[in-house]
N, C-alpha and C. Protein backbone atom coordinates (compact mmCIF):
# COMPACT_ATOMS: atom_id res chain seq x y z
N UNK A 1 46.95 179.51 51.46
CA UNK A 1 48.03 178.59 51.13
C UNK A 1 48.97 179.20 50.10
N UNK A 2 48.68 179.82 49.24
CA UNK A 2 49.30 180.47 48.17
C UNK A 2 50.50 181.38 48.78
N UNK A 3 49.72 182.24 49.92
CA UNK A 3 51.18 183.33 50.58
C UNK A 3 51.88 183.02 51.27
N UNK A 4 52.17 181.71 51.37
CA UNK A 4 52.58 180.79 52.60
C UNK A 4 54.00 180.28 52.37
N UNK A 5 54.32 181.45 51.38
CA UNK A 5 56.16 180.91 50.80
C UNK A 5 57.34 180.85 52.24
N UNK A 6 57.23 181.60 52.68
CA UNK A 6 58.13 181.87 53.61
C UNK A 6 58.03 181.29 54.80
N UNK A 7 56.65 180.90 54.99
CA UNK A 7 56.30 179.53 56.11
C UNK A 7 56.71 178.43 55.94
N UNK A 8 56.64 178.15 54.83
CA UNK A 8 56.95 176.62 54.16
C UNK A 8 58.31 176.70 53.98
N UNK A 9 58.97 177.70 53.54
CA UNK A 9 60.68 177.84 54.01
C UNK A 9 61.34 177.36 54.73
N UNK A 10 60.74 177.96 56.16
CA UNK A 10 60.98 177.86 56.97
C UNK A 10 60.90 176.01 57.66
N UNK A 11 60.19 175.67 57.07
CA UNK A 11 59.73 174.37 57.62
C UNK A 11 61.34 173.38 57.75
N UNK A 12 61.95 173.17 56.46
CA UNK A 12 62.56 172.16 56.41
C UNK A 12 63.69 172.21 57.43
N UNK A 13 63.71 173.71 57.86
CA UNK A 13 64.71 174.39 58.97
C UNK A 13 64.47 173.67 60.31
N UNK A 14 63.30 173.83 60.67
CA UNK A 14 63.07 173.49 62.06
C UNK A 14 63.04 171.84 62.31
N UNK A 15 62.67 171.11 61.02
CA UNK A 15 63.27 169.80 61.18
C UNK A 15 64.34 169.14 61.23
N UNK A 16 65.47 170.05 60.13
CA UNK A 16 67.16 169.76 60.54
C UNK A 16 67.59 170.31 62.38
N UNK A 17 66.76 171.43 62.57
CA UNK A 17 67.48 171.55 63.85
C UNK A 17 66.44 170.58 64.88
N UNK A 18 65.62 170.10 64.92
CA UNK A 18 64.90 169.24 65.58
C UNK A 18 65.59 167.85 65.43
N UNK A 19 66.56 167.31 63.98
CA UNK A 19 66.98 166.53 63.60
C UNK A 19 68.46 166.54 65.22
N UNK A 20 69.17 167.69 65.25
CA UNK A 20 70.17 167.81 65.94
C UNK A 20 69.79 167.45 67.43
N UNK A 21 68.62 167.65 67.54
CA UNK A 21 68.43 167.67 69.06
C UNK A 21 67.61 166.45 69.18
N UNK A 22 67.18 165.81 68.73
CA UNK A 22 66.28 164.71 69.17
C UNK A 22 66.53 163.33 68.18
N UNK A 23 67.00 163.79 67.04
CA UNK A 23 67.68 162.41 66.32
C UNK A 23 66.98 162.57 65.10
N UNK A 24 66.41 161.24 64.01
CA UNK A 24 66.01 161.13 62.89
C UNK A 24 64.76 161.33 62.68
N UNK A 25 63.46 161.73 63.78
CA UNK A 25 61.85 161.98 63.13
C UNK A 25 62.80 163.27 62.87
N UNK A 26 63.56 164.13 62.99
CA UNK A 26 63.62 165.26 62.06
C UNK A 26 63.35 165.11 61.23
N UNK A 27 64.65 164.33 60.67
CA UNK A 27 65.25 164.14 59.23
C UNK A 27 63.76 164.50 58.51
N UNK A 28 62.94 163.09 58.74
CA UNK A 28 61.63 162.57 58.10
C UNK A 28 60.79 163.95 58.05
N UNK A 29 60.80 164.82 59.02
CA UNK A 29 59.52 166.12 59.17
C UNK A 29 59.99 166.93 58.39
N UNK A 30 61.80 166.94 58.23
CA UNK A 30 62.56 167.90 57.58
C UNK A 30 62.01 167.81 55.51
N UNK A 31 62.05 166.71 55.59
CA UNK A 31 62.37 166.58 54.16
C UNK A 31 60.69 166.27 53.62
N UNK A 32 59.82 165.53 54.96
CA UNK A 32 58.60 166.15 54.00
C UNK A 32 58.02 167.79 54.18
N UNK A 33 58.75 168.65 55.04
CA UNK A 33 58.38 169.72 54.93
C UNK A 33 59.05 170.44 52.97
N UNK A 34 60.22 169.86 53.05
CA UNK A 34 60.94 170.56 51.90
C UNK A 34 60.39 170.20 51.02
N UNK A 35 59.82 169.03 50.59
CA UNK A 35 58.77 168.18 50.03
C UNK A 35 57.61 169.32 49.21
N UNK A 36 57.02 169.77 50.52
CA UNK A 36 55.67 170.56 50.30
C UNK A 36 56.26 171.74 50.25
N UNK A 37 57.39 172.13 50.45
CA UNK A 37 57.68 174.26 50.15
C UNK A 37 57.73 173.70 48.23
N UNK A 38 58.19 172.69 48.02
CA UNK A 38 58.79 172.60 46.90
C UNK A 38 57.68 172.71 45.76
N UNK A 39 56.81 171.70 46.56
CA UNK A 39 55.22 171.78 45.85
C UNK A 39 54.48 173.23 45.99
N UNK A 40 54.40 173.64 46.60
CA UNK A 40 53.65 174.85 46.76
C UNK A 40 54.69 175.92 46.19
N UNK A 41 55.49 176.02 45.88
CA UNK A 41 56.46 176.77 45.41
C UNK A 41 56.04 176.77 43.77
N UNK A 42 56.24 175.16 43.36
CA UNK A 42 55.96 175.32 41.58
C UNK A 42 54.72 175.66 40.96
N UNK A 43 53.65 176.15 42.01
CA UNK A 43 52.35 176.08 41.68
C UNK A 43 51.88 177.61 42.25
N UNK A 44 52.59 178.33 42.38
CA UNK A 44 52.73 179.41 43.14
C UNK A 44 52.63 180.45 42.16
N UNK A 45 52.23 181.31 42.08
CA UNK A 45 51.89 182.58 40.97
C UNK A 45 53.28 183.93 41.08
N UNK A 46 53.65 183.82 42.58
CA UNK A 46 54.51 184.72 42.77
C UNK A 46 55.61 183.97 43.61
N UNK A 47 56.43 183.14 43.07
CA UNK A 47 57.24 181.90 44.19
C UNK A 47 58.22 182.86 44.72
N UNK A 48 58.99 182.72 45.98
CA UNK A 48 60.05 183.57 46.20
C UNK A 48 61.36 183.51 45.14
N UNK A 49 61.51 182.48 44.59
CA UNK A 49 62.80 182.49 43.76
C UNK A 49 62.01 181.67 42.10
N UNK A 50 62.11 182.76 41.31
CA UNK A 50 62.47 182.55 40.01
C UNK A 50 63.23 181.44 39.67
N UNK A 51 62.64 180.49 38.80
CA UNK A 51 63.60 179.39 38.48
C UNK A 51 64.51 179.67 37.56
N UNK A 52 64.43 180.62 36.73
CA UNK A 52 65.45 181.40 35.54
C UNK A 52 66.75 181.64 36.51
N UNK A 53 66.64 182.19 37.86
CA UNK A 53 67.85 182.15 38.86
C UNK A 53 68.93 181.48 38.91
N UNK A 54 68.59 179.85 38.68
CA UNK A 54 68.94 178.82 39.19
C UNK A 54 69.89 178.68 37.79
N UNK A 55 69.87 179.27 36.65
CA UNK A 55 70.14 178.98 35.81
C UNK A 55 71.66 180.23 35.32
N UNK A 56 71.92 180.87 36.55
CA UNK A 56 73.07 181.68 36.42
C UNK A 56 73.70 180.94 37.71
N UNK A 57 75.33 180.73 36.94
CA UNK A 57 75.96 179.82 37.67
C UNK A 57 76.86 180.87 38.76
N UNK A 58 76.77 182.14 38.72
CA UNK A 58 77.32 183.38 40.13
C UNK A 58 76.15 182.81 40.60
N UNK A 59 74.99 182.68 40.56
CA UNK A 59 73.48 182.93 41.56
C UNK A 59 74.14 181.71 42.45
N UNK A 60 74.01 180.68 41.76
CA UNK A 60 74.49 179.37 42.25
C UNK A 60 75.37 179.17 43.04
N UNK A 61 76.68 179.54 42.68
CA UNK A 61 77.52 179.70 43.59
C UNK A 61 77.50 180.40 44.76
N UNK A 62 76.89 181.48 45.00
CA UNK A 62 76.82 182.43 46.04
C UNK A 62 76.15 181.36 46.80
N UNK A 63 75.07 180.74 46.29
CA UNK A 63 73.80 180.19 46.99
C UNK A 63 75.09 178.83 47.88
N UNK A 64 75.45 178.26 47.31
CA UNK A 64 76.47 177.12 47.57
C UNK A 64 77.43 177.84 48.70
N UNK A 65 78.52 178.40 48.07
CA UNK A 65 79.13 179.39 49.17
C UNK A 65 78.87 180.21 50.35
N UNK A 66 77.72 180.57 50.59
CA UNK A 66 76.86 181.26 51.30
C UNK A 66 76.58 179.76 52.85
N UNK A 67 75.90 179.16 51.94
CA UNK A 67 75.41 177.72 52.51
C UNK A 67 77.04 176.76 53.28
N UNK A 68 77.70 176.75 52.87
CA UNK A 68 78.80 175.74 52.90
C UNK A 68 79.66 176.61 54.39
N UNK A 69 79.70 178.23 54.39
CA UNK A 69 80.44 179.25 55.43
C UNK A 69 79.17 179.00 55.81
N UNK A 70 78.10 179.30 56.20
CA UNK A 70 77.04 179.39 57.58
C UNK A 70 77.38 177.90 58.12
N UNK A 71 77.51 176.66 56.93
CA UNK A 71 77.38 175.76 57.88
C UNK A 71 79.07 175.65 58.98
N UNK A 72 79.80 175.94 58.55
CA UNK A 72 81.49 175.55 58.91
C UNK A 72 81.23 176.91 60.34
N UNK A 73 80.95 178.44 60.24
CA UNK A 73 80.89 178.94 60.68
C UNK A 73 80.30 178.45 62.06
N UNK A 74 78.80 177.80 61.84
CA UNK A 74 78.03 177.32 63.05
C UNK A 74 78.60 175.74 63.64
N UNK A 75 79.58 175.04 62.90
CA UNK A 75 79.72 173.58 63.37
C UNK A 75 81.10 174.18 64.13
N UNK A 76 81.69 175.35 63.84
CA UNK A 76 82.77 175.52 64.61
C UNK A 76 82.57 176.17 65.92
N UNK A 77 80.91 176.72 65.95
CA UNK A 77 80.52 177.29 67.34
C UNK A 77 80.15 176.37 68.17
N UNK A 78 79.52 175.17 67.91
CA UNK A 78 79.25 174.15 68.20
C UNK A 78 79.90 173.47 68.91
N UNK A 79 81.48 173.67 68.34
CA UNK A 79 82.39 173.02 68.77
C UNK A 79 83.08 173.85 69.69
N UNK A 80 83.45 175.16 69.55
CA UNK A 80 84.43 175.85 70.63
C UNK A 80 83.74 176.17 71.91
N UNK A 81 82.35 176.79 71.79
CA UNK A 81 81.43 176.95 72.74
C UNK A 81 81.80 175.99 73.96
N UNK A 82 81.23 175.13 73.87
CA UNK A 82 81.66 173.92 74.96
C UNK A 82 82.81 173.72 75.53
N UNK A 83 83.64 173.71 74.23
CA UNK A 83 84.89 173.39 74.84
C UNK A 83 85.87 174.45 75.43
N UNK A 84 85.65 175.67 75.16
CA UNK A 84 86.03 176.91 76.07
C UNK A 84 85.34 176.79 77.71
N UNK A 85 84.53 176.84 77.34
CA UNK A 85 83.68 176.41 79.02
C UNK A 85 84.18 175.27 80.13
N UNK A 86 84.63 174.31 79.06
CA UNK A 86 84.88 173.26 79.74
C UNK A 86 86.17 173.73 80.16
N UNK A 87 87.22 174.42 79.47
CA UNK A 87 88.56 174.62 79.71
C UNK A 87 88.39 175.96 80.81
N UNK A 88 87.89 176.77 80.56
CA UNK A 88 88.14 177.80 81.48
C UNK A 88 87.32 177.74 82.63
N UNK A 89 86.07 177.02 82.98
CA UNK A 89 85.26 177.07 83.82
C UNK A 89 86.06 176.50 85.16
């Protein structure tokens, strides 16, 4: 359970995109997965991210900025994908 950082990462992921495709038990699997990375994270001897991190406001921002372009990047594939198909098909 201890080396299990990057599993438990991973978790809250597969419930937002489970959230997209099937509706709100995501949400619920999503956020008690984030729940338990969060727990197993503060109790963790070697966590992936240093909480001293969180406390430089470049770290932060990148982390924000980073997050905010993947999401605009992927809601705009989302969106043209289809609708190119639909137009040129």
């Amino acid at each position: 359970m201890r080396d299990l950082g990057a599993s438990w990462s991973l978790a809250p992921w597969l419930g937002a995109s489970y959230t997209l495709a099937m509706g709100s038990l995501g949400t619920v699997a999503g956020a008690v997965a984030l729940a338990a990375f969060r727990w197993q994270q503060a109790r963790a001897n070697r966590p992936l991210l240093e909480r001293s991190r969180f406390g430089n406001r470049g770290f932060v921002a990148g982390l924000v900025f980073g997050a905010l372009f993947f999401g605009t990047v992927t809601g705009v594939m989302y969106v043209t994908a289809p609708t190119c198909s639909s137009v040129w098909a």
